[in-house]
N, C-alpha and C. Protein backbone atom coordinates (compact mmCIF):
# COMPACT_ATOMS: atom_id res chain seq x y z
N UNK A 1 145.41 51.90 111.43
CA UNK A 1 144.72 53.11 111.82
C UNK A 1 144.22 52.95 113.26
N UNK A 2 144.48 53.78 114.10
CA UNK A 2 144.29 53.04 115.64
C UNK A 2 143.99 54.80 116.11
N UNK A 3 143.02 55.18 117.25
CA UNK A 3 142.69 55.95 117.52
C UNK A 3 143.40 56.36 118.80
N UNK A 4 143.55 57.29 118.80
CA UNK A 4 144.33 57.95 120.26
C UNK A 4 143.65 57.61 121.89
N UNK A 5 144.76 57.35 122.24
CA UNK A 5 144.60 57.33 124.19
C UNK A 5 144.01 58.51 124.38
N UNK A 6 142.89 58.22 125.26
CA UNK A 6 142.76 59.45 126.51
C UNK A 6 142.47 59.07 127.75
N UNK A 7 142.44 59.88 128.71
CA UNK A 7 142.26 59.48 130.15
C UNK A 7 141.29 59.20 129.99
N UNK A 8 140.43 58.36 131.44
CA UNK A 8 139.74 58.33 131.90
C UNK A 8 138.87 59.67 132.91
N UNK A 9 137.83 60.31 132.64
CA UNK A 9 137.52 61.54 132.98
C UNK A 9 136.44 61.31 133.94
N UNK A 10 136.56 61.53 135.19
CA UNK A 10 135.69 61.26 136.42
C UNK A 10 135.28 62.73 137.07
N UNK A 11 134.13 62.63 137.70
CA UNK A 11 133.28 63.70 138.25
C UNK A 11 134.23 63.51 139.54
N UNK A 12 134.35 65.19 139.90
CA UNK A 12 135.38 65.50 140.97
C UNK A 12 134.74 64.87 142.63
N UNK A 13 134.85 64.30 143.20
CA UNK A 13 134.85 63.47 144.67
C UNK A 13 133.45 62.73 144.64
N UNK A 14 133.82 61.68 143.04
CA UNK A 14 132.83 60.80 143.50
C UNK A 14 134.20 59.59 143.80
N UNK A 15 134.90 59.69 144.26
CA UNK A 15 135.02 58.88 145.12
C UNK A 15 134.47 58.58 146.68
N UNK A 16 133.92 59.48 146.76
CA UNK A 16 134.56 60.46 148.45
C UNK A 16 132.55 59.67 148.91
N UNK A 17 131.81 59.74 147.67
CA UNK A 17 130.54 59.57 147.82
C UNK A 17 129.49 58.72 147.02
N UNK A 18 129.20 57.73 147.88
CA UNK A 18 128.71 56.42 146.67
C UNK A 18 127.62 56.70 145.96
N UNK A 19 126.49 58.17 146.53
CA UNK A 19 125.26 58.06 145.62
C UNK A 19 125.95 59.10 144.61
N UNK A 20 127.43 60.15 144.45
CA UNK A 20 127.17 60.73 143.44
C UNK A 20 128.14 59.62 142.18
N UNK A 21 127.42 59.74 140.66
CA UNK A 21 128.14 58.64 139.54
C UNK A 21 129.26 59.07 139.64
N UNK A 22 130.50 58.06 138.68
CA UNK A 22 131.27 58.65 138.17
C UNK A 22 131.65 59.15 137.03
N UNK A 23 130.50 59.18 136.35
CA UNK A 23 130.21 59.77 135.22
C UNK A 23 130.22 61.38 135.23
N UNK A 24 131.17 61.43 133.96
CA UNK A 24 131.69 62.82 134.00
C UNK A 24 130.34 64.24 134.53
N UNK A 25 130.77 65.45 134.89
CA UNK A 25 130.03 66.03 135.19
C UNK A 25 131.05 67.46 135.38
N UNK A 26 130.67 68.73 134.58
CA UNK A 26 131.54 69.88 134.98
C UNK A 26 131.48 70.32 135.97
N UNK A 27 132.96 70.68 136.41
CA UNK A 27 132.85 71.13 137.94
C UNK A 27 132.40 72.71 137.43
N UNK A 28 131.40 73.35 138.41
CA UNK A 28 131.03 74.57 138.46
C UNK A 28 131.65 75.16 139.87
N UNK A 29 132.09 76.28 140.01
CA UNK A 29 132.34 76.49 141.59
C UNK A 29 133.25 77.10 141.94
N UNK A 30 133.09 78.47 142.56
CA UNK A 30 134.41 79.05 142.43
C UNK A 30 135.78 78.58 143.36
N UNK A 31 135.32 77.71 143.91
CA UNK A 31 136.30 77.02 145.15
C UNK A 31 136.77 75.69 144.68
N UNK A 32 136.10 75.42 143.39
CA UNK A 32 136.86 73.66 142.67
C UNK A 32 138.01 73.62 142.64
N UNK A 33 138.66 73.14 142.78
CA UNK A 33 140.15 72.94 142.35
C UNK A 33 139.88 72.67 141.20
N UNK A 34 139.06 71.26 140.91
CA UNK A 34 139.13 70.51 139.22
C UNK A 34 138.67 71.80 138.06
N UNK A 35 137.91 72.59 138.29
CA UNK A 35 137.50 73.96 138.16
C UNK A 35 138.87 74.90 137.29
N UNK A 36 139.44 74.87 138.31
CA UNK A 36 140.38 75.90 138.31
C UNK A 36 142.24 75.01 137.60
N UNK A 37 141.74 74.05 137.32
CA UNK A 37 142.12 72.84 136.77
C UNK A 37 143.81 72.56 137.32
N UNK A 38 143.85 72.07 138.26
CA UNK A 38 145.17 71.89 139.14
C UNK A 38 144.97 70.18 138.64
N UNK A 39 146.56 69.85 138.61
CA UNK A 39 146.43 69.04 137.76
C UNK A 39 146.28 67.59 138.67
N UNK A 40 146.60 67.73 140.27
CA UNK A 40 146.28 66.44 140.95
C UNK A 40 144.53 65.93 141.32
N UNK A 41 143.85 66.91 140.45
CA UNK A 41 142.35 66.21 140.41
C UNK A 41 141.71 66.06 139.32
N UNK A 42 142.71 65.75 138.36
CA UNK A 42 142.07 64.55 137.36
C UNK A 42 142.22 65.47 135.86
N UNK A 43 141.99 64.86 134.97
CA UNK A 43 141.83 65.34 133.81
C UNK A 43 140.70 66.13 133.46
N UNK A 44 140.66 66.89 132.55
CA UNK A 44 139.26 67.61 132.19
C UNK A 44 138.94 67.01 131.03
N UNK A 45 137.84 66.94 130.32
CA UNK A 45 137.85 66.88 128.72
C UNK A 45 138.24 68.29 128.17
N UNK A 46 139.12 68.26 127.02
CA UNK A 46 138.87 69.40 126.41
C UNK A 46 138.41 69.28 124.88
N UNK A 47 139.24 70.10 123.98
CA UNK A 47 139.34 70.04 122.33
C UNK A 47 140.58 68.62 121.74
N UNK A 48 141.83 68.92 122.89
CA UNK A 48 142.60 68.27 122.52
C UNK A 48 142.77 67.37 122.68
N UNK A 49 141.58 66.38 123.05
CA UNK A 49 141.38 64.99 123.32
C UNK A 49 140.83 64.61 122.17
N UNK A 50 140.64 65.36 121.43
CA UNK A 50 139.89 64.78 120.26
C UNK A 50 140.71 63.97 119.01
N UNK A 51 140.02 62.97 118.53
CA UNK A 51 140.77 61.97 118.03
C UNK A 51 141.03 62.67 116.28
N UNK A 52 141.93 62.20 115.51
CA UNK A 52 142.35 62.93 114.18
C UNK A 52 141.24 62.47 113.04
N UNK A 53 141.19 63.00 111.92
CA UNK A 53 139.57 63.53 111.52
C UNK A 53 139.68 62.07 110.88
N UNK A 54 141.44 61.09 110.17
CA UNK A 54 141.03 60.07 109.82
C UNK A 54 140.61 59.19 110.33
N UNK A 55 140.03 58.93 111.38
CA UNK A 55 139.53 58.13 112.27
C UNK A 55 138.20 58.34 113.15
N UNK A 56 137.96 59.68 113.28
CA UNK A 56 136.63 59.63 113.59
C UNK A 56 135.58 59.32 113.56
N UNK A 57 134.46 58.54 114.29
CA UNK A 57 133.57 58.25 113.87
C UNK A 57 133.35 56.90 113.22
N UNK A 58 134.62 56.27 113.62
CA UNK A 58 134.98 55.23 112.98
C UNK A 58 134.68 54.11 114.36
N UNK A 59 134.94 52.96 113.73
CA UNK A 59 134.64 51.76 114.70
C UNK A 59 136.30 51.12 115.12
N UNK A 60 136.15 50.83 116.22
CA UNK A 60 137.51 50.83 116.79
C UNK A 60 138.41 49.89 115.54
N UNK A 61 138.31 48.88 114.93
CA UNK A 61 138.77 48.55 113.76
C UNK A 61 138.92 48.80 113.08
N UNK A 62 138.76 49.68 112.85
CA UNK A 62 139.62 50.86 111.71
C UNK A 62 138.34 50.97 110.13
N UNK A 63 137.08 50.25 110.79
CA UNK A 63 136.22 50.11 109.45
C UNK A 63 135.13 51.24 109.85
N UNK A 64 134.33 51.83 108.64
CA UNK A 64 133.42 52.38 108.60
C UNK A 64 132.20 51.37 108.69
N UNK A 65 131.07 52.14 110.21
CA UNK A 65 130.32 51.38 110.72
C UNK A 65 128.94 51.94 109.40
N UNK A 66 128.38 50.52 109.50
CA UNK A 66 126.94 50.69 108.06
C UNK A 66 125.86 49.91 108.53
N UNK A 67 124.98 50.92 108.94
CA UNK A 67 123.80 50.25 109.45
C UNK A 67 123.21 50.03 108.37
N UNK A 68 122.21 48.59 108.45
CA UNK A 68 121.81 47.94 107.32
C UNK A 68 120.55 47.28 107.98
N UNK A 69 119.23 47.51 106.71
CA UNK A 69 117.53 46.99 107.30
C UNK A 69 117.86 45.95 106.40
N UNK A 70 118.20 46.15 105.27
CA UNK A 70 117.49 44.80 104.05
C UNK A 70 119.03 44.02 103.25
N UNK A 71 118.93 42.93 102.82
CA UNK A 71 119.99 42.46 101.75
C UNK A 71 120.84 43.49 101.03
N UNK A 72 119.08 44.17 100.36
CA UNK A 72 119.83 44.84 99.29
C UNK A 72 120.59 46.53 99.27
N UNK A 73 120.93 46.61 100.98
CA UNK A 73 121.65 47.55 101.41
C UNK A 73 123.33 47.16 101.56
N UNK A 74 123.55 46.35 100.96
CA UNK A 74 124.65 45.28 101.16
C UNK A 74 125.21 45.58 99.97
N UNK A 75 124.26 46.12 98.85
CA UNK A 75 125.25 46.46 97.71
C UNK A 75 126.19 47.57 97.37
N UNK A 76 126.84 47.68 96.88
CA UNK A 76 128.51 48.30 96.89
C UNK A 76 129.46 48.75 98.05
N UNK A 77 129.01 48.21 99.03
CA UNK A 77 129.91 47.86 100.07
C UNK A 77 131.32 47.62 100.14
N UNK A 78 131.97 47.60 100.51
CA UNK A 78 133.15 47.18 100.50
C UNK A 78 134.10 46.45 101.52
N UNK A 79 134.67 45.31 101.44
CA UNK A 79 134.80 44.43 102.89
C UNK A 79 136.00 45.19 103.13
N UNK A 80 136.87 45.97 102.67
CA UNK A 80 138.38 47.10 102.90
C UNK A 80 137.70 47.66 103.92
N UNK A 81 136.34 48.38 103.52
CA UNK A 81 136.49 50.02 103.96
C UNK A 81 134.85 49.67 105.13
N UNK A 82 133.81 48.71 104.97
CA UNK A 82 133.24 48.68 105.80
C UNK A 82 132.59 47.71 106.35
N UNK A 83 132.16 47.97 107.36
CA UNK A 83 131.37 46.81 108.54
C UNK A 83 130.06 46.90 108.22
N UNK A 84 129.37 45.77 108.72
CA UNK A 84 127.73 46.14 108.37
C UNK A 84 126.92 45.77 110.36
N UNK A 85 126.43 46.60 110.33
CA UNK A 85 125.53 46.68 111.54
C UNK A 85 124.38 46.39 111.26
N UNK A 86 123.40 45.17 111.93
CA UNK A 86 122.19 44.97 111.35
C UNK A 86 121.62 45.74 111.99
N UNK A 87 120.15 46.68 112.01
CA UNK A 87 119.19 47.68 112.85
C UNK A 87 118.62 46.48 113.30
N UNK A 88 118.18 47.06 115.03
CA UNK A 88 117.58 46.17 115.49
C UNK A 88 115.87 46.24 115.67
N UNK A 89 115.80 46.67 114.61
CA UNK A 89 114.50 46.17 113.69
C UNK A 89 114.12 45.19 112.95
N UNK A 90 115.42 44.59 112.78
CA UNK A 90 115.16 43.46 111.61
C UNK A 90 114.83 42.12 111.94
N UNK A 91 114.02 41.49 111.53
CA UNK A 91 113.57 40.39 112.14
C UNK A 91 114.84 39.15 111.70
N UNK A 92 114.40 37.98 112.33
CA UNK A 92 115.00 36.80 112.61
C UNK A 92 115.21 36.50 111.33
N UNK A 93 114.10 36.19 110.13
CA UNK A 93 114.42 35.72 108.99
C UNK A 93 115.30 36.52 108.06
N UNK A 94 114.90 37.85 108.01
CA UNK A 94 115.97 38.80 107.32
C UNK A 94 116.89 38.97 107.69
N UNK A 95 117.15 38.64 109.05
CA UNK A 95 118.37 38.73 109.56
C UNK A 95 119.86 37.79 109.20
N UNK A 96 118.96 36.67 108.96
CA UNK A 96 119.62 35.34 108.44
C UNK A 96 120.11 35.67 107.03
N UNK A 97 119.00 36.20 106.24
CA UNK A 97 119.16 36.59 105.01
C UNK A 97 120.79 37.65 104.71
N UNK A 98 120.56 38.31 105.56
CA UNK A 98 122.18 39.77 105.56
C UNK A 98 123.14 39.23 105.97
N UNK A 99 123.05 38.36 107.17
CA UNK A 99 124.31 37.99 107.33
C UNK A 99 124.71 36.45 106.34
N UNK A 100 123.99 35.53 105.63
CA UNK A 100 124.62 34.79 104.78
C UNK A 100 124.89 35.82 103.62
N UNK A 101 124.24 36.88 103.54
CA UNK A 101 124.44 37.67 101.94
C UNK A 101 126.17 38.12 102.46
N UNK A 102 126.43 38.60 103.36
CA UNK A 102 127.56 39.64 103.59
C UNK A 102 128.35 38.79 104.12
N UNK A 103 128.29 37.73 104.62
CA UNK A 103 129.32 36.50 104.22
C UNK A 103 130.07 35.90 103.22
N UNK A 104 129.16 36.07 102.77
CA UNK A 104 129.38 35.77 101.21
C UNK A 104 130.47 36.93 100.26
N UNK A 105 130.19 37.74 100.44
CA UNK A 105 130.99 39.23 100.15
C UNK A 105 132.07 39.60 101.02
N UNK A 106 132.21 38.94 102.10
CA UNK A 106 133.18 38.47 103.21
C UNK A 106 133.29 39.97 103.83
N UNK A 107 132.05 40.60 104.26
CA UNK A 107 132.14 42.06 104.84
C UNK A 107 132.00 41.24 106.68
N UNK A 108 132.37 42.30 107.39
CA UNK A 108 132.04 42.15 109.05
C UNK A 108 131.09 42.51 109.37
N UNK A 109 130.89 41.36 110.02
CA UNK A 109 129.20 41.67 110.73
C UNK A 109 129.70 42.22 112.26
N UNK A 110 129.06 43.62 112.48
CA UNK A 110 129.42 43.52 113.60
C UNK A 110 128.42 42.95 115.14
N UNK A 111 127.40 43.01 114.60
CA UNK A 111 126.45 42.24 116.02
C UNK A 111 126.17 40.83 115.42
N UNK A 112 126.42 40.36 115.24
CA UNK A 112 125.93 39.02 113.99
C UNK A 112 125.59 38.28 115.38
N UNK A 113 126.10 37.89 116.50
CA UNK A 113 125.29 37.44 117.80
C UNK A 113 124.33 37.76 118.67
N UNK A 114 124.18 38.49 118.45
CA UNK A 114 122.42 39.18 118.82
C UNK A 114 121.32 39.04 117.67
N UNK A 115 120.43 38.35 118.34
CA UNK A 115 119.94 37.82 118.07
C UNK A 115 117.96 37.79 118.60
């Protein structure tokens, strides 16, 4: 299960200028080109970038992401279908506690190095 390519989507002439980001930004303007969407200034986002519904929302590994406070959020899980995310609320000792529990159940930890 692998999620679709899309471009890379850049705010129109931040090249041109180092204080503006290149983090996306709609062109407004009746004189934009990117505006008026000519296709040698870049991609736009639209609808059809959007990834297919079996995969959405999903974690690039193809698992459903599961945020988890305590052990006993670990139950009926499934190591097929999901990952466990510890909240980073959880202290040091409980923390130890979820990830030997979900080891054990052989689920993915996905921050298990933060710490």
């Amino acid at each position: 299960m692998e999620k679709r390519k899309k471009p890379s989507f850049h705010r129109q002439n931040s090249h041109r200028k180092e204080r503006v980001s290149d983090s996306w930004r709609r062109p407004r303007g009746i004189d934009s080109k990117q505006a008026l969407k000519k296709k040698y200034m870049g991609a736009r986002p639209t609808p059809g970038y959007g990834q297919p519904k079996k995969v959405r929302g999903k974690h690039p590994s193809g698992l459903e992401d599961v945020l988890v406070h305590n052990p006993k959020e670990l139950e009926g899980l499934d190591k097929e279908k999901h990952a466990v995310r510890i909240a980073h609320t959880v202290g040091k000792k409980k923390r130890l506690e979820i990830i030997k529990q979900a080891e054990e159940m052989g689920l993915k930890i996905l921050n298990k190095g933060v710490a």
